[in-house]
PDB file of N, CA and C in Angstrom:
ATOM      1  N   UNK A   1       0.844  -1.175   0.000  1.00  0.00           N
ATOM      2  CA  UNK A   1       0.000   0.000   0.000  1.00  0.00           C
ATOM      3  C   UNK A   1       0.895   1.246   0.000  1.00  0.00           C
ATOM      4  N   UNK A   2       0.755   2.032  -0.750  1.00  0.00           N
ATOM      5  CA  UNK A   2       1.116   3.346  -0.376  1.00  0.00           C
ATOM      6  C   UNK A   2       1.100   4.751   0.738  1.00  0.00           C
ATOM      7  N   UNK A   3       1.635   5.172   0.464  1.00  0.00           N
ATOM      8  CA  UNK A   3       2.158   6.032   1.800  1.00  0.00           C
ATOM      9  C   UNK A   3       0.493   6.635   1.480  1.00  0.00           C
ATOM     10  N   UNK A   4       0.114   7.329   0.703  1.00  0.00           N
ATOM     11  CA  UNK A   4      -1.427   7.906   0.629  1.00  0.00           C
ATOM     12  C   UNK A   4      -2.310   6.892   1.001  1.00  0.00           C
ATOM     13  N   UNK A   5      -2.554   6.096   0.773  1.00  0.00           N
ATOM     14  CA  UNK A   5      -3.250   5.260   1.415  1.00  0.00           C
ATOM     15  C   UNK A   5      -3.318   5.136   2.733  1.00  0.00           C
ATOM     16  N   UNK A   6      -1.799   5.108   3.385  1.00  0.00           N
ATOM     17  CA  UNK A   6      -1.697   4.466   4.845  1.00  0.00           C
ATOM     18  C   UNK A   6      -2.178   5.569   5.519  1.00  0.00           C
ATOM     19  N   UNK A   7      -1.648   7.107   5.015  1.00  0.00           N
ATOM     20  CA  UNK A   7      -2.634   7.993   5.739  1.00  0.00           C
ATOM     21  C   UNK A   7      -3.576   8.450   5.609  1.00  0.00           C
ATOM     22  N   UNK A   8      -4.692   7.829   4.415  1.00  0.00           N
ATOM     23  CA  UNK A   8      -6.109   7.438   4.298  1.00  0.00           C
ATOM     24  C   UNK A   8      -6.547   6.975   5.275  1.00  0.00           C
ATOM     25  N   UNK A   9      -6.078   5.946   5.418  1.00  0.00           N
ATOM     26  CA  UNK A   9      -6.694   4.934   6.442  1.00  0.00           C
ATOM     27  C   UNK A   9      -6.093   5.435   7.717  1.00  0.00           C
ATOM     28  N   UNK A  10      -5.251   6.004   8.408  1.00  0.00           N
ATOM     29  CA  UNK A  10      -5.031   6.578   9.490  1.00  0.00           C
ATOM     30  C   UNK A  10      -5.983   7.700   9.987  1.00  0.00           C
ATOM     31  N   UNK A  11      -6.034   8.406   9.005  1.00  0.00           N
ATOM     32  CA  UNK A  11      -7.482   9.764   8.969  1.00  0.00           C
ATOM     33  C   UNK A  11      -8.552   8.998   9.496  1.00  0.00           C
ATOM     34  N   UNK A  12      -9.221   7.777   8.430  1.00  0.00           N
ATOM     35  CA  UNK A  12     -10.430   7.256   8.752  1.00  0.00           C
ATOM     36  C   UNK A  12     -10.259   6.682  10.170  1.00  0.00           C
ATOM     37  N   UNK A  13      -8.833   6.211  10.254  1.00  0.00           N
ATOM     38  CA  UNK A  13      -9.378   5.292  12.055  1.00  0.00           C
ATOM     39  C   UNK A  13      -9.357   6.452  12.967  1.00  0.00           C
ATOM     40  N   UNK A  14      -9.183   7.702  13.096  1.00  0.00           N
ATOM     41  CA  UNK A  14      -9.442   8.868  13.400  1.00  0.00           C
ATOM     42  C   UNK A  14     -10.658   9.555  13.685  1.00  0.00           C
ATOM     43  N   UNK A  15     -11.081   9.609  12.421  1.00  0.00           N
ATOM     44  CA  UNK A  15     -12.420  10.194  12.243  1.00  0.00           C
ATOM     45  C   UNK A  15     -13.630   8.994  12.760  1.00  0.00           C
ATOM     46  N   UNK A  16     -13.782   7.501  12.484  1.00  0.00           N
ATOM     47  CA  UNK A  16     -14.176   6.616  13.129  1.00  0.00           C
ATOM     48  C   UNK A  16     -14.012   6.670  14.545  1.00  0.00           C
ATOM     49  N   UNK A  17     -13.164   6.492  15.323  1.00  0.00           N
ATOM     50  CA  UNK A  17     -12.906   6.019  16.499  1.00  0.00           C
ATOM     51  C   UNK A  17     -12.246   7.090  17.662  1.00  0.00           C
ATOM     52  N   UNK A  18     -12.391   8.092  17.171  1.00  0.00           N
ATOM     53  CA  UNK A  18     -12.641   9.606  18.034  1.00  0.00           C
ATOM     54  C   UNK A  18     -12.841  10.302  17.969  1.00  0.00           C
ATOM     55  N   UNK A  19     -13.136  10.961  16.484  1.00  0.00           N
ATOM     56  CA  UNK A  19     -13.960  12.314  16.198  1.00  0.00           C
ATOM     57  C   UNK A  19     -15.565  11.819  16.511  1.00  0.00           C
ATOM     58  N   UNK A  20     -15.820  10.678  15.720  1.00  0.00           N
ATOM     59  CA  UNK A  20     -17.258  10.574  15.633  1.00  0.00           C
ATOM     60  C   UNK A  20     -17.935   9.660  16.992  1.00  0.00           C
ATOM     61  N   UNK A  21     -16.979   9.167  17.753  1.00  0.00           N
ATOM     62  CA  UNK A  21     -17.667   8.319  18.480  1.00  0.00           C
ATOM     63  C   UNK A  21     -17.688   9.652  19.820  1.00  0.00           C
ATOM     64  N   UNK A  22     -16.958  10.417  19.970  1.00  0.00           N
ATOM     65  CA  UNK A  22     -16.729  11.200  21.183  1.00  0.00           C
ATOM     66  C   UNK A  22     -17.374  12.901  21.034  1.00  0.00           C
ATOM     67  N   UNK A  23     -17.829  13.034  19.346  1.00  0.00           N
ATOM     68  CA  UNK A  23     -18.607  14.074  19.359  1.00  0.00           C
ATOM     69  C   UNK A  23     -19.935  14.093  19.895  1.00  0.00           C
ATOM     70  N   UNK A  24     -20.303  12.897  20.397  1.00  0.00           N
ATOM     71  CA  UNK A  24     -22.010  13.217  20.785  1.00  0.00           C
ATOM     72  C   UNK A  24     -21.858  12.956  22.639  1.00  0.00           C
ATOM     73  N   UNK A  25     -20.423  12.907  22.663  1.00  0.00           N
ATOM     74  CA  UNK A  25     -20.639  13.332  24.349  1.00  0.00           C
ATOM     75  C   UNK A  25     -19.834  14.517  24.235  1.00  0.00           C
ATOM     76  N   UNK A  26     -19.128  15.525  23.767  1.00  0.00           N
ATOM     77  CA  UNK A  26     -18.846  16.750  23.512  1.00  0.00           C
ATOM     78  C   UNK A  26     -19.890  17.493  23.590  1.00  0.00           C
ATOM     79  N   UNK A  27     -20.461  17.589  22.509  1.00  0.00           N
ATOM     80  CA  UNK A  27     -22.241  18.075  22.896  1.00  0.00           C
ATOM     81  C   UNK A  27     -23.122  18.389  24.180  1.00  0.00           C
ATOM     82  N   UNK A  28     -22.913  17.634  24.868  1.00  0.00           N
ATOM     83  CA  UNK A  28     -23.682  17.473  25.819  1.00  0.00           C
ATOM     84  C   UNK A  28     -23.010  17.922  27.152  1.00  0.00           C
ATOM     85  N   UNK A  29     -21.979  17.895  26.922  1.00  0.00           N
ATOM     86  CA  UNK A  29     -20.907  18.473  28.439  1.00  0.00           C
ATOM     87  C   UNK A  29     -21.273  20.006  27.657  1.00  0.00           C
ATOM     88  N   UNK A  30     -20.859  20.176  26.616  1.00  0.00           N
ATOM     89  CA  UNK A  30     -20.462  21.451  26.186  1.00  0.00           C
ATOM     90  C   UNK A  30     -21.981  22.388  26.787  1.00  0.00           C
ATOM     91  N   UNK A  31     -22.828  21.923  26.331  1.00  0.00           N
ATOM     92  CA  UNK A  31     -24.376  22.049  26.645  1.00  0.00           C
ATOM     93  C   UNK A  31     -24.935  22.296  28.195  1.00  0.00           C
ATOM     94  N   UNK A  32     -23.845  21.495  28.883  1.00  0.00           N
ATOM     95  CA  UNK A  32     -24.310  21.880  30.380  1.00  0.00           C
ATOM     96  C   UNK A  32     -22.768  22.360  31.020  1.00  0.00           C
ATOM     97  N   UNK A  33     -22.092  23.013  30.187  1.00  0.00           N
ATOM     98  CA  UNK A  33     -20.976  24.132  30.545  1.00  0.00           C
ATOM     99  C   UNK A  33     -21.895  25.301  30.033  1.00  0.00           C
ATOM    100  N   UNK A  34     -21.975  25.652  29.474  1.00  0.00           N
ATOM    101  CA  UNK A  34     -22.975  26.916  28.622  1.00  0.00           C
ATOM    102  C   UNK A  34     -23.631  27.146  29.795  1.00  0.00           C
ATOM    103  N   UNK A  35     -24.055  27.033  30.940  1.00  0.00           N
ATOM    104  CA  UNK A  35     -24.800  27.172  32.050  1.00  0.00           C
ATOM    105  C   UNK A  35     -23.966  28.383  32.689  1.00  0.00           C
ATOM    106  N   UNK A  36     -22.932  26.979  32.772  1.00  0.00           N
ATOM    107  CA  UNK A  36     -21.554  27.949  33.948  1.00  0.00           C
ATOM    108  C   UNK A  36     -20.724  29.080  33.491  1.00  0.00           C
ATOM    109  N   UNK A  37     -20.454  28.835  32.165  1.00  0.00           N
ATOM    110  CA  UNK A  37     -19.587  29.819  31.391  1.00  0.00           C
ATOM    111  C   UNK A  37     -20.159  30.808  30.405  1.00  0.00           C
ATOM    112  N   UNK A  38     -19.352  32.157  30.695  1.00  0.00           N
ATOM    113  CA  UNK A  38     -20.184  33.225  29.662  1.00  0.00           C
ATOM    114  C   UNK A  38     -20.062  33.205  28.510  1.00  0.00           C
ATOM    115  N   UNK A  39     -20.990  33.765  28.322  1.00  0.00           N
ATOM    116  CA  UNK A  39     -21.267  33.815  26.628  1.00  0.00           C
ATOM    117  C   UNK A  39     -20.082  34.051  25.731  1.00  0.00           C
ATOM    118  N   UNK A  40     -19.277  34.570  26.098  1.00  0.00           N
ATOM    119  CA  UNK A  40     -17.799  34.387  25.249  1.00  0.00           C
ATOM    120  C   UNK A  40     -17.084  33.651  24.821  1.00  0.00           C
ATOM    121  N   UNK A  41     -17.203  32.928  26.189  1.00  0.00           N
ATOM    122  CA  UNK A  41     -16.548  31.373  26.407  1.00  0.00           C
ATOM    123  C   UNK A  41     -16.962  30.352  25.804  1.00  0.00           C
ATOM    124  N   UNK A  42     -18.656  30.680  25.982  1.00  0.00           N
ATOM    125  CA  UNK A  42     -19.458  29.712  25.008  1.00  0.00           C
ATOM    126  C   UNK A  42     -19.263  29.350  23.647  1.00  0.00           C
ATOM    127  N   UNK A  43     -19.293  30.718  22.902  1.00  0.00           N
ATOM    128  CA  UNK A  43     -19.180  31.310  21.446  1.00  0.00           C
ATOM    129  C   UNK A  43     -17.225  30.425  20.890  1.00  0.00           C
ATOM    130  N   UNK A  44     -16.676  30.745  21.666  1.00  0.00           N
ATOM    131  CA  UNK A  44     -15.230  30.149  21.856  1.00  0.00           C
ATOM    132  C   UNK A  44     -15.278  28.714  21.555  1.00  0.00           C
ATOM    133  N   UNK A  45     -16.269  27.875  22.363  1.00  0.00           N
ATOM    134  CA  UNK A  45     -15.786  26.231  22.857  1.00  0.00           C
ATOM    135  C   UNK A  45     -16.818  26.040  21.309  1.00  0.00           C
ATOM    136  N   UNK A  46     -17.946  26.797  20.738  1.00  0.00           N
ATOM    137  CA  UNK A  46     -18.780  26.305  19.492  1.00  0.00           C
ATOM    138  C   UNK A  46     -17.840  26.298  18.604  1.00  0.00           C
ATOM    139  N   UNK A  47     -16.841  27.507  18.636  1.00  0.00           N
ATOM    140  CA  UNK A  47     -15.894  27.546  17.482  1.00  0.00           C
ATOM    141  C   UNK A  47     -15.028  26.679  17.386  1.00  0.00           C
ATOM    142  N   UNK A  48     -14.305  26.281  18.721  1.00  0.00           N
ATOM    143  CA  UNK A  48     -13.340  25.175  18.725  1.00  0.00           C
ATOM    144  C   UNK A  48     -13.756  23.615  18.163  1.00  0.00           C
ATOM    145  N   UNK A  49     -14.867  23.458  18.547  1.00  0.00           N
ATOM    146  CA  UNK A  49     -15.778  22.534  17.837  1.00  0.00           C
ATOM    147  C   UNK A  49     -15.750  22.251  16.319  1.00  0.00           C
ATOM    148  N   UNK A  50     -16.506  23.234  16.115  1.00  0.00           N
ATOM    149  CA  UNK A  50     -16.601  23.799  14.518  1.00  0.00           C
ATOM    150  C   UNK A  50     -15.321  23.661  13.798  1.00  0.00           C
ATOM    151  N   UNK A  51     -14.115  24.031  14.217  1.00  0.00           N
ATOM    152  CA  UNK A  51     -12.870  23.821  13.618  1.00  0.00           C
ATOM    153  C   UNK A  51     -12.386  22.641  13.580  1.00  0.00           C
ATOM    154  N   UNK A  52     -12.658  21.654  15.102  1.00  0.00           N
ATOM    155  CA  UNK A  52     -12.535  20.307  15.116  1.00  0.00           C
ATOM    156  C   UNK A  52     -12.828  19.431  13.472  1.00  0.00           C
ATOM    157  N   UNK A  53     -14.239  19.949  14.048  1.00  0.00           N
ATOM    158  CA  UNK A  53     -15.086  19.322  12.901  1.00  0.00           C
ATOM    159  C   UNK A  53     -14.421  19.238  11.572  1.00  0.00           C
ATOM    160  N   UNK A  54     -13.975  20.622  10.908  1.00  0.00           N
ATOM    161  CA  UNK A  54     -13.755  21.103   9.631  1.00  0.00           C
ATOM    162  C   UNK A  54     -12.611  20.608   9.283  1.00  0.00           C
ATOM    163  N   UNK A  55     -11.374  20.066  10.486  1.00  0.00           N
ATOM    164  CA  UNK A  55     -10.087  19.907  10.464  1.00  0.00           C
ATOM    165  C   UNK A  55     -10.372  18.436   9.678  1.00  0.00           C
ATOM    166  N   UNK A  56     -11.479  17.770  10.693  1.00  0.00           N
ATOM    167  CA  UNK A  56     -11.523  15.783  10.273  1.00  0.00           C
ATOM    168  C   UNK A  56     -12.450  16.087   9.313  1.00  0.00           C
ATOM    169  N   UNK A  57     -13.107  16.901   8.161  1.00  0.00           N
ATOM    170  CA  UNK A  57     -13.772  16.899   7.477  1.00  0.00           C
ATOM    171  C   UNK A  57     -11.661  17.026   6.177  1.00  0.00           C
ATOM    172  N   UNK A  58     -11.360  18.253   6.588  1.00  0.00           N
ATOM    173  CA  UNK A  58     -10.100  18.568   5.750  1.00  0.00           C
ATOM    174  C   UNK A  58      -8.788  17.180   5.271  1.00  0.00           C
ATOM    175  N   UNK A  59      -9.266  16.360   6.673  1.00  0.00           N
ATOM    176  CA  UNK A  59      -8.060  15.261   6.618  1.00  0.00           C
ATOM    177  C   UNK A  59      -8.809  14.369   5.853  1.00  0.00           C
ATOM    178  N   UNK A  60      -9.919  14.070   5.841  1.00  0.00           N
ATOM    179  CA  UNK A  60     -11.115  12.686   5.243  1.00  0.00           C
ATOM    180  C   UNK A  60     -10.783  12.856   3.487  1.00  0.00           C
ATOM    181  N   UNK A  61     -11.156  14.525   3.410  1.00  0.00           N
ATOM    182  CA  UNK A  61     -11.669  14.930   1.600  1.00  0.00           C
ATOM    183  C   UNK A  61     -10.868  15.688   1.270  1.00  0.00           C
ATOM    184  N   UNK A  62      -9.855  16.094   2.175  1.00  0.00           N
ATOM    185  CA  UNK A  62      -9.356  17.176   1.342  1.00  0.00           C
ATOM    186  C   UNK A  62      -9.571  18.334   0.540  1.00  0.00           C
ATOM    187  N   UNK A  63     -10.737  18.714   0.662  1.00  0.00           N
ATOM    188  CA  UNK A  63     -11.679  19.638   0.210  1.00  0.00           C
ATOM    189  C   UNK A  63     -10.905  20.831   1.110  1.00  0.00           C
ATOM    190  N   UNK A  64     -10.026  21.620   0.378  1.00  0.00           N
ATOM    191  CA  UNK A  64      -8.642  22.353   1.238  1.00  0.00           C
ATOM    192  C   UNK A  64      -9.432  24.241   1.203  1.00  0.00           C
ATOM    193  N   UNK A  65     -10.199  24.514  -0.150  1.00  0.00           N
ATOM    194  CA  UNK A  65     -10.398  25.269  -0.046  1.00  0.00           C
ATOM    195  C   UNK A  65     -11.967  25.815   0.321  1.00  0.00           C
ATOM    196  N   UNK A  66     -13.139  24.564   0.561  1.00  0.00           N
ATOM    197  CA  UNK A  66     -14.408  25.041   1.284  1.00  0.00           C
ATOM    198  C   UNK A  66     -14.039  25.090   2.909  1.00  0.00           C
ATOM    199  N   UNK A  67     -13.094  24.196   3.360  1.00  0.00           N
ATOM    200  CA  UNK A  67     -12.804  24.005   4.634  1.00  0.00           C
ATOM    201  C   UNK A  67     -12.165  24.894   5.239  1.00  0.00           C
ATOM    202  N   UNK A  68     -11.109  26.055   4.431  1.00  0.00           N
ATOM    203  CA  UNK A  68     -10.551  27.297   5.208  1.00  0.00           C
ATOM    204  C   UNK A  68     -11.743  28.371   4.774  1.00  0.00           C
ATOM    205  N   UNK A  69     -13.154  28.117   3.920  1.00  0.00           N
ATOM    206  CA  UNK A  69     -13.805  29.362   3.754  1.00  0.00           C
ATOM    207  C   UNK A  69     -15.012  28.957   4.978  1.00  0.00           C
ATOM    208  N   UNK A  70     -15.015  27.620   5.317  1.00  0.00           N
ATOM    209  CA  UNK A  70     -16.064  27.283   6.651  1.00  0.00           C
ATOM    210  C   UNK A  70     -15.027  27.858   7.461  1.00  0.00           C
ATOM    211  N   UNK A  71     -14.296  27.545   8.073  1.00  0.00           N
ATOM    212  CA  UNK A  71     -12.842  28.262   9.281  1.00  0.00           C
ATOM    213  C   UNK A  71     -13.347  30.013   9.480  1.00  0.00           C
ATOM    214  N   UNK A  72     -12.659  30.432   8.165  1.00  0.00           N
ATOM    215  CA  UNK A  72     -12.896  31.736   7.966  1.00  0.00           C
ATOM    216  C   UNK A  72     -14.563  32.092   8.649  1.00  0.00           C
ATOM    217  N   UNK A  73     -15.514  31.656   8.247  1.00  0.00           N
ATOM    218  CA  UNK A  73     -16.980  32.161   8.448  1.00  0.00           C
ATOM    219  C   UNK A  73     -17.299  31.618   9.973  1.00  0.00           C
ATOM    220  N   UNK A  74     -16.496  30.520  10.707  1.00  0.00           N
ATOM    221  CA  UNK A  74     -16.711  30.728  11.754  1.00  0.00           C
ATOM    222  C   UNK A  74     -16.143  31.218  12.695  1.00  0.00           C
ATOM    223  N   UNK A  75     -14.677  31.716  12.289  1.00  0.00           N
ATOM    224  CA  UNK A  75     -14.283  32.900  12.852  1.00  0.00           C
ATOM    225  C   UNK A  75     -14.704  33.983  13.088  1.00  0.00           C
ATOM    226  N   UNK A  76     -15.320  34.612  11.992  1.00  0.00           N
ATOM    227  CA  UNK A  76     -16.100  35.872  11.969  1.00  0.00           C
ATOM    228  C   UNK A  76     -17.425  35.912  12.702  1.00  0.00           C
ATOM    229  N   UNK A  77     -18.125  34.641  12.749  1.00  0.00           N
ATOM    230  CA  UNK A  77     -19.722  34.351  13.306  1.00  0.00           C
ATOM    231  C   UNK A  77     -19.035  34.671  14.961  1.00  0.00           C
ATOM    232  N   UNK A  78     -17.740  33.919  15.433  1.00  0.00           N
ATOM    233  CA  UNK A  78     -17.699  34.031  16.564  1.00  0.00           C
ATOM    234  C   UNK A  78     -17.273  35.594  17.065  1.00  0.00           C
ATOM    235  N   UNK A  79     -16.394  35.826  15.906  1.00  0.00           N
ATOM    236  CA  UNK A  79     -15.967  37.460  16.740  1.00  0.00           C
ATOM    237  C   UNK A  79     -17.161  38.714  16.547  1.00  0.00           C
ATOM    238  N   UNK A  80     -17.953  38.221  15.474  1.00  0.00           N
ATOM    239  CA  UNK A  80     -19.403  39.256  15.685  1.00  0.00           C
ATOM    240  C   UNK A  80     -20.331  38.899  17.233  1.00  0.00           C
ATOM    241  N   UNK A  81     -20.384  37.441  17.580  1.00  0.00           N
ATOM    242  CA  UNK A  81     -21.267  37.125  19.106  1.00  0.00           C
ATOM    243  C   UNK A  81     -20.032  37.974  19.554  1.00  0.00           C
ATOM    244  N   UNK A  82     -19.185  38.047  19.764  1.00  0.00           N
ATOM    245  CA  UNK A  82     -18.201  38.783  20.829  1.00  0.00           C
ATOM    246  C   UNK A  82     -18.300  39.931  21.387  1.00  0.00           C
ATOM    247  N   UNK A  83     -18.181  40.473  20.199  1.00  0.00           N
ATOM    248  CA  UNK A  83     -18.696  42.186  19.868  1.00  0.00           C
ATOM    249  C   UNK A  83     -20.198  42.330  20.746  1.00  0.00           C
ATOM    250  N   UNK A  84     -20.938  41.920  19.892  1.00  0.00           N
ATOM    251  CA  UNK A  84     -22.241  42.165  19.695  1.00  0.00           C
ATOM    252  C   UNK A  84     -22.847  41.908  21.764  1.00  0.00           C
ATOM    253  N   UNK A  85     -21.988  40.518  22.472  1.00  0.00           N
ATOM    254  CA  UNK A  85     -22.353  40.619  23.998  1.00  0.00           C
ATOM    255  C   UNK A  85     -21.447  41.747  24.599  1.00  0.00           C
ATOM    256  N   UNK A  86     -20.199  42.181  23.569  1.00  0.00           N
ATOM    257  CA  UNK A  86     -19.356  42.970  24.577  1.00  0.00           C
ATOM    258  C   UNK A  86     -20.409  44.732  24.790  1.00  0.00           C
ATOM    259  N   UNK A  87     -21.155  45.149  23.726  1.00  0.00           N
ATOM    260  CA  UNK A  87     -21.568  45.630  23.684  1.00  0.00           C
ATOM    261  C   UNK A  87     -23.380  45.634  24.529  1.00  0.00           C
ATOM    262  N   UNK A  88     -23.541  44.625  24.244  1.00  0.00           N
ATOM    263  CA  UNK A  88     -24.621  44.455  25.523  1.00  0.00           C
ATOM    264  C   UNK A  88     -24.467  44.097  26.700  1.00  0.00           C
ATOM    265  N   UNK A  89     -23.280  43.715  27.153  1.00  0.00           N
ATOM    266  CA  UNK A  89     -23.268  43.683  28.552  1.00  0.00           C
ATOM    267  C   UNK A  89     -22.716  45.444  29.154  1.00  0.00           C
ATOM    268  N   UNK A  90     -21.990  46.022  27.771  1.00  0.00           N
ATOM    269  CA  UNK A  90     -21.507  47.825  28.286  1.00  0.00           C
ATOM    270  C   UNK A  90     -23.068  48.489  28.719  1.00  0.00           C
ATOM    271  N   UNK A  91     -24.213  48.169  27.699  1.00  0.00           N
ATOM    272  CA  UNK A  91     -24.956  49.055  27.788  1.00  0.00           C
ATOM    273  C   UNK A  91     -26.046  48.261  28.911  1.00  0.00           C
ATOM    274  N   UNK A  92     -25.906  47.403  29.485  1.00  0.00           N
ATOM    275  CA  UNK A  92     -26.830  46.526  30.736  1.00  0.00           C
ATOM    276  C   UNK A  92     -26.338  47.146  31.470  1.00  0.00           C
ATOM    277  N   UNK A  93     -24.535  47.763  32.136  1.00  0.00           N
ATOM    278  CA  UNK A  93     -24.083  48.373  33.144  1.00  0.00           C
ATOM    279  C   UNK A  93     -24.494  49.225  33.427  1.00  0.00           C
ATOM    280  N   UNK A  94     -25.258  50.332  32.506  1.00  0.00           N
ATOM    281  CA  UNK A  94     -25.637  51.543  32.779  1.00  0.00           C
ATOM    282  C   UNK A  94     -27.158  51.561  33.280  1.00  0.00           C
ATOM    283  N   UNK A  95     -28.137  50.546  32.646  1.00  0.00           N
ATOM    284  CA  UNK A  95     -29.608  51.032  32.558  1.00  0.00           C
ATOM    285  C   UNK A  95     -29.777  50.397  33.264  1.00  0.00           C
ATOM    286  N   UNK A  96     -30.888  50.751  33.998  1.00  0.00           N
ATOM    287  CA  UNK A  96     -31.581  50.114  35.123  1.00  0.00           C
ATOM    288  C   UNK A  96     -33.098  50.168  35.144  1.00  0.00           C
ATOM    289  N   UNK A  97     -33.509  49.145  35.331  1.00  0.00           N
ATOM    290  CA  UNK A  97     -34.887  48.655  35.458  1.00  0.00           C
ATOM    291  C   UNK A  97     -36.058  50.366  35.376  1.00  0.00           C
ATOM    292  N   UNK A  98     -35.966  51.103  35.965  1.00  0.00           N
ATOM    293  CA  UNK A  98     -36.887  52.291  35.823  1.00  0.00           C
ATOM    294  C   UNK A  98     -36.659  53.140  34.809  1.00  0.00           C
ATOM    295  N   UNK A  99     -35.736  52.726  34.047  1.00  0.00           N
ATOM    296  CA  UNK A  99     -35.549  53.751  32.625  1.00  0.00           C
ATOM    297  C   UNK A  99     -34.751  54.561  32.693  1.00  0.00           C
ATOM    298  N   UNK A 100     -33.810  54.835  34.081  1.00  0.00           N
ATOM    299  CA  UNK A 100     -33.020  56.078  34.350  1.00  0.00           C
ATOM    300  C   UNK A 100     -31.675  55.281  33.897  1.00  0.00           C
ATOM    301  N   UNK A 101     -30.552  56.165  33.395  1.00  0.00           N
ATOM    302  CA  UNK A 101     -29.543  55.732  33.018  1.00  0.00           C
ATOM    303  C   UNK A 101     -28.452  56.180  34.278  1.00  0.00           C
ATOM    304  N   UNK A 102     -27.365  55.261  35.095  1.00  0.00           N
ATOM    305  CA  UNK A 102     -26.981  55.336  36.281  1.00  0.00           C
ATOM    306  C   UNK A 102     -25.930  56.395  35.429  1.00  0.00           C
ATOM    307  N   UNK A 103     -25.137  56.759  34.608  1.00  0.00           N
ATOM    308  CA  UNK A 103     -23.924  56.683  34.225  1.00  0.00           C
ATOM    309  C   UNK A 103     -24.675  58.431  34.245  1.00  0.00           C
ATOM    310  N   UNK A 104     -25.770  58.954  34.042  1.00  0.00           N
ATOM    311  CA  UNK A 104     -26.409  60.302  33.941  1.00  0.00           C
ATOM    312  C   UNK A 104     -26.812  60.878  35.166  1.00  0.00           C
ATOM    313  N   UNK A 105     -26.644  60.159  36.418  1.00  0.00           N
ATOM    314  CA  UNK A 105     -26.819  60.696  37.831  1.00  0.00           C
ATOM    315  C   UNK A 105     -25.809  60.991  38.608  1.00  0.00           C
TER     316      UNK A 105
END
């Protein structure tokens, strides 16, 4: 067999026997961390995921250039949640339940 082959089949006993058997308890821890950890953190461990994913999708098919434009788009999905809580948790500091803004008293 050839060297491409042998790391064919190294990928697949990979993607078989720990990407796919250990992603559906990833899920589920990840799912009841999201409780404990903020939304940053959260947005973070989806992405790390997501890249997991895309890496044993990259080693399986080699599909070199949809797999850095999935990377790319979930980079950006994560640093827009970033933004987007860093900015709602700035403007939660100020307002308060009766409509008065604390940062104006």
């Amino acid at each position: 067999m050839t060297v491409r082959g042998e790391l064919k089949n190294g990928v697949n006993w990979v993607l078989e026997h720990i990407i796919f058997r250990h992603v559906f308890l990833i899920i589920p821890i990840m799912g009841l961390l999201g409780e404990k950890l903020p939304g940053a953190a959260w947005a973070e461990a989806l992405s790390l995921l997501a890249q997991i994913i895309m890496y044993a999708i990259y080693g399986s098919m080699a599909l070199t250039g949809l797999v850095v434009l999935l990377l790319i788009g979930f980079w950006l999905v994560t640093c827009l949640f970033n933004i987007a809580l860093f900015l709602f948790t700035t403007v939660a500091q100020f307002y308060r339940p009766d409509g008065d803004m604390d940062q104006w008293n």
